[in-house]
C-alpha atoms as a PDB file:
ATOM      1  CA  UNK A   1      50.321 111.148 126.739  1.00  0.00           C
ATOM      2  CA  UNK A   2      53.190 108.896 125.896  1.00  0.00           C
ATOM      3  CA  UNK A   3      54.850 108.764 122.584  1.00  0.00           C
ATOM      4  CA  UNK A   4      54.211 105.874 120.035  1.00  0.00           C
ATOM      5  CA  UNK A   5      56.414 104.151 117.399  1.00  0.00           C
ATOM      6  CA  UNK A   6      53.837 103.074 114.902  1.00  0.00           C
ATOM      7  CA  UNK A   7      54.802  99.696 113.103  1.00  0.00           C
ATOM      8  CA  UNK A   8      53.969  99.289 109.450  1.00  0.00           C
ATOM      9  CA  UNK A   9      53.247  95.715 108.004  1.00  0.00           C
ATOM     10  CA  UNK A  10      53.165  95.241 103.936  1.00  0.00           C
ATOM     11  CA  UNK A  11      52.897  98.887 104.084  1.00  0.00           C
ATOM     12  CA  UNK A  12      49.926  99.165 106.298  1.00  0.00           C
ATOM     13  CA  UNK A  13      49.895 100.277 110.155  1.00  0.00           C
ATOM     14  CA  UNK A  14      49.852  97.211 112.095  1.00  0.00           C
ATOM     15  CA  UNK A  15      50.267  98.176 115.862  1.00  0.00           C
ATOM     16  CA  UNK A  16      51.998 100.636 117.594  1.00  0.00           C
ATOM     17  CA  UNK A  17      54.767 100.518 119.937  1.00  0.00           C
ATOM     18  CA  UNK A  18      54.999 102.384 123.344  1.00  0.00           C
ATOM     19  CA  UNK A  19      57.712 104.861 123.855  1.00  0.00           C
ATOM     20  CA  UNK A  20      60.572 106.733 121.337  1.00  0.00           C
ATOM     21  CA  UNK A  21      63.000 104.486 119.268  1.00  0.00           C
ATOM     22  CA  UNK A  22      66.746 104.565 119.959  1.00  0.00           C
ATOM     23  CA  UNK A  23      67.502 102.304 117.425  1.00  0.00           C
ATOM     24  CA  UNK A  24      67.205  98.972 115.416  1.00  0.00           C
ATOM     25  CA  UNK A  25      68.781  96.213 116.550  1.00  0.00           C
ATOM     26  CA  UNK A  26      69.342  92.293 115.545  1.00  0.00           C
ATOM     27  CA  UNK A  27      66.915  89.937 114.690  1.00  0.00           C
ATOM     28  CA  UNK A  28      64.536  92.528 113.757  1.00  0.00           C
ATOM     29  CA  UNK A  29      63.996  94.144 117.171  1.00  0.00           C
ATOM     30  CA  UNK A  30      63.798  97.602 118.434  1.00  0.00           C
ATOM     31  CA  UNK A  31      65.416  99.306 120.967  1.00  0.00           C
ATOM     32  CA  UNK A  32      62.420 101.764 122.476  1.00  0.00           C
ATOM     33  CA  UNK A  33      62.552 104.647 125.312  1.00  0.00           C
ATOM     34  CA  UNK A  34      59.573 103.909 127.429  1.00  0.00           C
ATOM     35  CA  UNK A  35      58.382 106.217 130.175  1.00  0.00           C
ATOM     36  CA  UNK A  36      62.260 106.359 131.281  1.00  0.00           C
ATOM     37  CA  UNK A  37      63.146 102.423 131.096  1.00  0.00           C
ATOM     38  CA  UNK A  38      64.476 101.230 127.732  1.00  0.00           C
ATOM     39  CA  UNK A  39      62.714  98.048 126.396  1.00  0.00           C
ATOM     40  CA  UNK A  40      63.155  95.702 123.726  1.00  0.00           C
ATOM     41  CA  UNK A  41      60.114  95.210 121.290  1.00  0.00           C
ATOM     42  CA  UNK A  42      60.073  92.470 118.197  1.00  0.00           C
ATOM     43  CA  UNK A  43      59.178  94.676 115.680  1.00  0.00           C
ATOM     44  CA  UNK A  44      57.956  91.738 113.949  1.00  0.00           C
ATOM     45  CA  UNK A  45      55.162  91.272 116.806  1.00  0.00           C
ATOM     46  CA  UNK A  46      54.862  94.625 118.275  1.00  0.00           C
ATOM     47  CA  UNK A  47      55.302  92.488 121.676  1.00  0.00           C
ATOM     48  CA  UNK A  48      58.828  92.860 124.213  1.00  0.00           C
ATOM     49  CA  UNK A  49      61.093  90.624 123.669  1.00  0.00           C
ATOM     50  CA  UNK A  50      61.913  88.599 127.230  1.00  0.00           C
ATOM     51  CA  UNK A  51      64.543  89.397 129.278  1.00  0.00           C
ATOM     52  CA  UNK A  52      66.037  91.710 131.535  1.00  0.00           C
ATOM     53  CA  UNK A  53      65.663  95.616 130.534  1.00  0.00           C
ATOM     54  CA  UNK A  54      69.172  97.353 129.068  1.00  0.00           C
ATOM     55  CA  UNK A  55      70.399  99.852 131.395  1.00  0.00           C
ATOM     56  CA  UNK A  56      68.826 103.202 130.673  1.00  0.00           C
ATOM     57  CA  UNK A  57      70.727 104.709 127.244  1.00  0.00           C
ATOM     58  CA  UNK A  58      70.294 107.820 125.483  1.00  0.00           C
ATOM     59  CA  UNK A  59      72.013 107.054 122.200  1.00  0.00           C
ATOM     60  CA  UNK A  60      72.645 107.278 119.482  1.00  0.00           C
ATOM     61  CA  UNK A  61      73.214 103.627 119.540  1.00  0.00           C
ATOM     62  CA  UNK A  62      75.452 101.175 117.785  1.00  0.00           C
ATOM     63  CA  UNK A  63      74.626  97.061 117.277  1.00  0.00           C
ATOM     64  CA  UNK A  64      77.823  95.524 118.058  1.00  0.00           C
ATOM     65  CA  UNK A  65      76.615  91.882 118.553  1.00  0.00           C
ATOM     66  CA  UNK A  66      73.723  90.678 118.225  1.00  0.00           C
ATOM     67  CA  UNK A  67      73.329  90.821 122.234  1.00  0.00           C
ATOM     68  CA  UNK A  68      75.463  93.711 122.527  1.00  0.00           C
ATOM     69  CA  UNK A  69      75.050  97.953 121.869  1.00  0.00           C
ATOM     70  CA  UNK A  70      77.487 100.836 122.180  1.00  0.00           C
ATOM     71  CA  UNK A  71      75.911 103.733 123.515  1.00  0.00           C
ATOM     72  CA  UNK A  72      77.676 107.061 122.534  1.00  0.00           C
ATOM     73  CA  UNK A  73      77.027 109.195 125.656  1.00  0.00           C
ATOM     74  CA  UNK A  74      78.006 106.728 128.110  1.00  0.00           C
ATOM     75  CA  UNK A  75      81.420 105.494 125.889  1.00  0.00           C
ATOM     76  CA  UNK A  76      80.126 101.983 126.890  1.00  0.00           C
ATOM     77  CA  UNK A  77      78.605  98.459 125.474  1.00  0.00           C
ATOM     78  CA  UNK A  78      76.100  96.786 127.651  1.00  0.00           C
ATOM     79  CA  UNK A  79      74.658  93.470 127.167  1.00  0.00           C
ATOM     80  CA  UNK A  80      70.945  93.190 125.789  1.00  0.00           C
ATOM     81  CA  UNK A  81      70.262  89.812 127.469  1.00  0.00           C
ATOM     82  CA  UNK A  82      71.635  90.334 131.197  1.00  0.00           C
ATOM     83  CA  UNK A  83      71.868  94.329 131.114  1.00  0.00           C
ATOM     84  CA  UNK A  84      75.531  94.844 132.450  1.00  0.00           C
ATOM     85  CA  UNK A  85      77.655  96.786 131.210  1.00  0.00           C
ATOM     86  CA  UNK A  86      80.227  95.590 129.428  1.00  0.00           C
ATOM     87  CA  UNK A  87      82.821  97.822 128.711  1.00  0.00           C
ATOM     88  CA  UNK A  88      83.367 101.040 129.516  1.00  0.00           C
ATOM     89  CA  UNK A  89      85.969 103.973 128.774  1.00  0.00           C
ATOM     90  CA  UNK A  90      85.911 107.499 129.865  1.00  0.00           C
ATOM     91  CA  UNK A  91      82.670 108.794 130.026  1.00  0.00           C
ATOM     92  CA  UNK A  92      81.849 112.553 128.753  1.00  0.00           C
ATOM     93  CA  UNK A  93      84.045 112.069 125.597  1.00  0.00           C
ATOM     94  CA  UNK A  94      82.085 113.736 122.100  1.00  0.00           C
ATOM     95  CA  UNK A  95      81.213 110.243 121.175  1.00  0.00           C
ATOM     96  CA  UNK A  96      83.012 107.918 120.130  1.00  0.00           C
ATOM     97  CA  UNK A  97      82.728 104.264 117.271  1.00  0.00           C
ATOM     98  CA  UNK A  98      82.983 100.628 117.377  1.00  0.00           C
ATOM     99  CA  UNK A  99      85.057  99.355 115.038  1.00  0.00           C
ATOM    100  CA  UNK A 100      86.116  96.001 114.794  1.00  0.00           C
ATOM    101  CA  UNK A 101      87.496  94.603 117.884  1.00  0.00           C
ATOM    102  CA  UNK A 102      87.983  98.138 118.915  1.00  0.00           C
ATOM    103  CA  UNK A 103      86.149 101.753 120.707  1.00  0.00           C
ATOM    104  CA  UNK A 104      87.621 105.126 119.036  1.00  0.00           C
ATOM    105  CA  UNK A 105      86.423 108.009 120.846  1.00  0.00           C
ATOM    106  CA  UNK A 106      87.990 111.541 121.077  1.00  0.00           C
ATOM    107  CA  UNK A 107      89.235 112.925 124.887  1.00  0.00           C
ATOM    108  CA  UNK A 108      90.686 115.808 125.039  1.00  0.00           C
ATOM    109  CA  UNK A 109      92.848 116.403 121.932  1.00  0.00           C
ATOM    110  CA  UNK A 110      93.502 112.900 121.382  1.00  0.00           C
ATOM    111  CA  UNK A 111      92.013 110.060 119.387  1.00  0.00           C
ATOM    112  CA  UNK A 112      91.841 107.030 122.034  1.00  0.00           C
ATOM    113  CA  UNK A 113      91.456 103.395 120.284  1.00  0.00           C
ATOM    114  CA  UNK A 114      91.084 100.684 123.276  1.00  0.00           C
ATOM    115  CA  UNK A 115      89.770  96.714 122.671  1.00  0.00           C
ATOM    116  CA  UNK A 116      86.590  95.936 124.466  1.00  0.00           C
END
């Protein structure tokens, strides 16, 4: 049986969405994990939001536009409306933050800051 995310409206369950949340994202949408393919739902509707699917991420995310996300595991941003990726630095780091203008993530003994 597949998981459900169950959406709340004025504190009542209004529908439930398909899959297990990776995260919030702009505009009110969620990022959900459905059977495998990541989808965005308007968590104002319950319905998907159009558009391409986001490459496959495990997350934790992070919303750095509101058409872009950082995924952790990966070390890269993808676009929400066309799917590609990006940016990208080494992969297999322990995870790594957006901030500002820049990616900080940790290889080896190091602190690595590059601009995306």
């Amino acid at each position: 049986m597949p998981e459900l995310t169950a959406r709340h409206l004025n504190d009542k369950l209004s529908t439930q969405l398909p899959g297990t949340p990776l995260g919030w994202l702009a505009n009110d949408n969620i990022l959900q994990n459905v059977n495998g393919n990541d989808m965005v739902y308007s968590a104002a509707t319950g319905a998907p939001v159009g558009g391409p699917s986001p490459p496959a991420v495990t997350g934790p995310i992070q919303v750095v536009t509101a058409d872009s996300i950082y995924d952790q595991p990966t070390n890269a941003i993808y676009s929400l409306t066309t799917g590609a990726k990006t940016w990208s630095g080494v992969a297999n780091t322990s995870g790594g933050v957006v901030a500002g203008s820049r990616v900080a993530y940790v290889l080896g003994n190091q602190l690595v800051t590059e601009p995306y």
